[in-house]
N, C-alpha and C. Protein backbone atom coordinates (compact mmCIF):
# COMPACT_ATOMS: atom_id res chain seq x y z
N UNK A 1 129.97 115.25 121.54
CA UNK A 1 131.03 114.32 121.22
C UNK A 1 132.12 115.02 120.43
N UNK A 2 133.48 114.36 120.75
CA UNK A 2 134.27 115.28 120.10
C UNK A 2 134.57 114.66 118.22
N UNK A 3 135.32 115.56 117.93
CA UNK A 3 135.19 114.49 116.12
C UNK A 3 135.65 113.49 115.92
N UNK A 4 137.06 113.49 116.50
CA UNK A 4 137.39 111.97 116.54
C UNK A 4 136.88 111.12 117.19
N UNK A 5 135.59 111.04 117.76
CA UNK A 5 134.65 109.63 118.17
C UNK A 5 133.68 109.78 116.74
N UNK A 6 134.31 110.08 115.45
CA UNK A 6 133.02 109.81 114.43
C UNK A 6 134.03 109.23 113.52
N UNK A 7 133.52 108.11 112.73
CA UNK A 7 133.84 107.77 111.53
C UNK A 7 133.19 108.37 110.51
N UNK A 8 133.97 108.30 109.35
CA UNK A 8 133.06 109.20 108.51
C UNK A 8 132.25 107.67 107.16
N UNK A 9 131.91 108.20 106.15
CA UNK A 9 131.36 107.01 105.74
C UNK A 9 132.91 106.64 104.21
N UNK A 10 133.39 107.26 104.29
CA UNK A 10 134.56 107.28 103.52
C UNK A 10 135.58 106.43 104.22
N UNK A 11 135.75 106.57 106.22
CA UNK A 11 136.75 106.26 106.40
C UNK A 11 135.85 104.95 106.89
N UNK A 12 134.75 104.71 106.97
CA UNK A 12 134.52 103.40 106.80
C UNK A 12 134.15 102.28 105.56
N UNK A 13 134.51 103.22 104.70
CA UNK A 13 134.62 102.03 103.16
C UNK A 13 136.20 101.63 103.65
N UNK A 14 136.91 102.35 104.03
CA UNK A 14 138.41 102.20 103.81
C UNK A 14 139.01 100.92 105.21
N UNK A 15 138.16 101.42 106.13
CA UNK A 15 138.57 99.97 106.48
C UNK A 15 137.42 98.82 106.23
N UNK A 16 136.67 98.79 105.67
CA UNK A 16 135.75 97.62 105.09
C UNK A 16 136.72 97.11 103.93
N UNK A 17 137.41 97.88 103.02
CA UNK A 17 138.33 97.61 101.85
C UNK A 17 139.64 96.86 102.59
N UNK A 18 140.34 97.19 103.87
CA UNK A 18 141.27 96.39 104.33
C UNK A 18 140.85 94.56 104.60
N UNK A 19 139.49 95.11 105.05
CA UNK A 19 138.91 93.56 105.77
C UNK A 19 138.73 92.93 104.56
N UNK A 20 138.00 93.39 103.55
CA UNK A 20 137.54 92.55 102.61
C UNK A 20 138.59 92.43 101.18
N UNK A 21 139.37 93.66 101.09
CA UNK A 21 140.03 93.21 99.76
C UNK A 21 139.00 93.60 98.27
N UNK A 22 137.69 93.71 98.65
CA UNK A 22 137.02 94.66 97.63
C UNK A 22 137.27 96.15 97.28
N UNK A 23 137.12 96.61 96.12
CA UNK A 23 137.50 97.95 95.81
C UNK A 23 136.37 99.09 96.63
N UNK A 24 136.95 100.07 96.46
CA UNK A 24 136.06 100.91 97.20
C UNK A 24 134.93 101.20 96.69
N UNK A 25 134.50 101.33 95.11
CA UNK A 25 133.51 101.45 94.20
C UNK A 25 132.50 100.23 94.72
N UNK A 26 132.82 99.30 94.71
CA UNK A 26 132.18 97.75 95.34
C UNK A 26 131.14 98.61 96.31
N UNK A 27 132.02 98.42 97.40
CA UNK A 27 132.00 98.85 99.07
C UNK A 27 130.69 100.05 98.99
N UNK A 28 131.33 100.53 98.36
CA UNK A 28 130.52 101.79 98.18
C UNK A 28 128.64 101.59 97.85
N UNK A 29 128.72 101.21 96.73
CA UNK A 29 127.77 100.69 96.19
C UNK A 29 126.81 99.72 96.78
N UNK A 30 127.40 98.92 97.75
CA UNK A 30 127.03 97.96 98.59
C UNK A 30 126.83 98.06 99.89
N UNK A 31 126.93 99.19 100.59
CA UNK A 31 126.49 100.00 101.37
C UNK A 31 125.22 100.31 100.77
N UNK A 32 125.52 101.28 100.24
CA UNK A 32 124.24 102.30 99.43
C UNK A 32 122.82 101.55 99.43
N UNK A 33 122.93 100.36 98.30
CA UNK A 33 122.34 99.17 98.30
C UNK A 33 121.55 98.35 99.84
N UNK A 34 122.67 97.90 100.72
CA UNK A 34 122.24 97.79 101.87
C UNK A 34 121.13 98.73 102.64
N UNK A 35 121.54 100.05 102.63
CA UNK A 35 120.85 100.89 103.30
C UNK A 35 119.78 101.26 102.92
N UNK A 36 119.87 101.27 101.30
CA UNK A 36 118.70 101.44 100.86
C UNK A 36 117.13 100.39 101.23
N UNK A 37 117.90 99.15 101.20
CA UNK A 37 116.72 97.45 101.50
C UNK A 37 116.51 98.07 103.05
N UNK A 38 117.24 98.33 103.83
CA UNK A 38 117.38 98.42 105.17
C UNK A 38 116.39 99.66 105.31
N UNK A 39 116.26 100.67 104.65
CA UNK A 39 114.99 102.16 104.44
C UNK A 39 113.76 101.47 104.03
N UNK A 40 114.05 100.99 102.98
CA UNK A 40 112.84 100.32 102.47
C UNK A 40 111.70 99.13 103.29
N UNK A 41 112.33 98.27 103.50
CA UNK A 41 111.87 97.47 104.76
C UNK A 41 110.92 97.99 105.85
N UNK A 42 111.68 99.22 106.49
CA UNK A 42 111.84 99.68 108.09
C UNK A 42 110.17 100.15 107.23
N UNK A 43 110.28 100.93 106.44
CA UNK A 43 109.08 102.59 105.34
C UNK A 43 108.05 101.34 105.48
N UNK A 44 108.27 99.66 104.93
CA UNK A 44 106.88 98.76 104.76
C UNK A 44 106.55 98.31 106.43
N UNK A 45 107.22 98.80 107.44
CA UNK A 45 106.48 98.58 108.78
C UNK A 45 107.08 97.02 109.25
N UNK A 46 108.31 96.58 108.69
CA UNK A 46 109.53 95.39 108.72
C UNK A 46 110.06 95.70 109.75
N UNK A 47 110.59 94.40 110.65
CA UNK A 47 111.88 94.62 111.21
C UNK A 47 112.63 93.89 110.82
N UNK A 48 113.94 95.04 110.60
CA UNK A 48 115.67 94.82 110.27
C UNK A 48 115.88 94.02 111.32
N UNK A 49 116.85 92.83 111.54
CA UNK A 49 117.82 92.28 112.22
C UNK A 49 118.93 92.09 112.05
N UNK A 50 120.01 92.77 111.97
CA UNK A 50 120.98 92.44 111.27
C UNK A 50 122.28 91.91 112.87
N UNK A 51 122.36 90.68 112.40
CA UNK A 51 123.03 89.56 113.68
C UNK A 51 124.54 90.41 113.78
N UNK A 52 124.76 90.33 114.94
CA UNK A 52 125.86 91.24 115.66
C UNK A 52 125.82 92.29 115.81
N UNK A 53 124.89 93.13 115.11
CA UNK A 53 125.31 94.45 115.08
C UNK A 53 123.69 95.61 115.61
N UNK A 54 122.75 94.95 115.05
CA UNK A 54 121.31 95.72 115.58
C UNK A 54 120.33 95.56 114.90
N UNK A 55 119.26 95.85 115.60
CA UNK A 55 117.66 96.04 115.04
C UNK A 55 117.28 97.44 114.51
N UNK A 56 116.54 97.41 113.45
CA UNK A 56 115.63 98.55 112.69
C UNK A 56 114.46 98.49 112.62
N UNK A 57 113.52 99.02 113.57
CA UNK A 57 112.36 99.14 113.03
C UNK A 57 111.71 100.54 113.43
N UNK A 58 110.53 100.64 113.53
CA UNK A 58 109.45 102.10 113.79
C UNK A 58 108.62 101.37 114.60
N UNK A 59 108.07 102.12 115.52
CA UNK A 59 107.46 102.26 116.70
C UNK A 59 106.63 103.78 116.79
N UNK A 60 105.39 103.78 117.13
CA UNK A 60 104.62 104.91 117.94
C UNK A 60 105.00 105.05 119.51
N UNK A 61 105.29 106.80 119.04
CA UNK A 61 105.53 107.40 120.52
C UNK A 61 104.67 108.18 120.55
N UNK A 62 104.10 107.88 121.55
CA UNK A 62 102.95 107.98 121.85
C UNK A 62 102.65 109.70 122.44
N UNK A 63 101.70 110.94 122.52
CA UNK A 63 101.55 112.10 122.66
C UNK A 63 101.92 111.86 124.23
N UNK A 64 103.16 113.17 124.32
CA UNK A 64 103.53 113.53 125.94
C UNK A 64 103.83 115.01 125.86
N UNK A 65 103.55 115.64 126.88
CA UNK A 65 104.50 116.95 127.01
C UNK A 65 106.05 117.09 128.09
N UNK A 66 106.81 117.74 127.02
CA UNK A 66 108.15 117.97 127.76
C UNK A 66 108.43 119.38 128.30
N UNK A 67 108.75 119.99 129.36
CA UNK A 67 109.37 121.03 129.76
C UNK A 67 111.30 121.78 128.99
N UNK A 68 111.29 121.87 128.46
CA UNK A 68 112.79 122.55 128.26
C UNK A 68 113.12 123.25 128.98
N UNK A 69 114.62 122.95 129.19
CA UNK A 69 115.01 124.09 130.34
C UNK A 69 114.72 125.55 129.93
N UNK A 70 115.19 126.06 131.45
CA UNK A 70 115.20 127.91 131.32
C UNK A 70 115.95 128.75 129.93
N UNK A 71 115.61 129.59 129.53
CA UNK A 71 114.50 130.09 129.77
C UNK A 71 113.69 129.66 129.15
N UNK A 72 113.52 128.89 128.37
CA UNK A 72 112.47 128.56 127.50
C UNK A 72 111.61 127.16 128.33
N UNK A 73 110.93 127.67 129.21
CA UNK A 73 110.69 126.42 130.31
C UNK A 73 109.01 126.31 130.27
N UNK A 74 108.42 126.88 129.07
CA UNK A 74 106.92 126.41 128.89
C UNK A 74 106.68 124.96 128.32
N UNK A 75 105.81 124.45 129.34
CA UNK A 75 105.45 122.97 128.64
C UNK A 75 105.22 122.46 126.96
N UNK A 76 105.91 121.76 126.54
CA UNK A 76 105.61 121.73 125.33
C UNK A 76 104.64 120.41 124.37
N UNK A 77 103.53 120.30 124.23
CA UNK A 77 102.58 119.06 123.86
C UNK A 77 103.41 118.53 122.76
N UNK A 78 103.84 117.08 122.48
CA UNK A 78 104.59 116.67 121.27
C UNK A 78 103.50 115.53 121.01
N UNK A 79 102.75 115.64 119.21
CA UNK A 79 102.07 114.73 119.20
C UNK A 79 102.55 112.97 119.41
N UNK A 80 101.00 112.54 118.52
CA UNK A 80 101.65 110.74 118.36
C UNK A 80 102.84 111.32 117.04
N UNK A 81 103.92 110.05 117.12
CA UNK A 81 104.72 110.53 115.70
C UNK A 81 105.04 108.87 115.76
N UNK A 82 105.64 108.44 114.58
CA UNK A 82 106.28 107.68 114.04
C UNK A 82 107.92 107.55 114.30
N UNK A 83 108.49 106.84 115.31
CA UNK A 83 109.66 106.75 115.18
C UNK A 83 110.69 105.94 114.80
């Protein structure tokens, strides 16, 4: 992807601060906050719903092996993991 398809988390306090009219310290903090309940949750085996925008949770993926391309094209076993 090129850079300008990324927001950064700065240039999204700054337009959260247009929409809302809160200071950026707020914004800031309230993110942080958010993400943090939103880590915490997902870590106790919760699912996030957050309406309009997406789901958070963890799931087992289950043990498969993948091939990578050439040259490095030996099968590779990836255990169970937590995703």
């Amino acid at each position: 992807m090129k850079k300008e398809n990324y927001v950064t988390t700065n240039q999204l306090i700054t337009l959260a601060k247009k929409h809302s009219g809160l200071s950026k310290e707020v914004l800031t903090d309230s993110l942080h906050a958010l993400l943090a309940a939103v880590s915490e949750s997902v870590d106790a085996g919760k699912t996030v719903t957050i309406e309009s925008f997406g789901r958070f949770d963890t799931r087992l993926e289950k043990e498969h092996t993948v091939t990578p391309p050439p040259p490095h094209n030996q099968p590779v076993t990836i255990p169970d993991r937590k995703v």
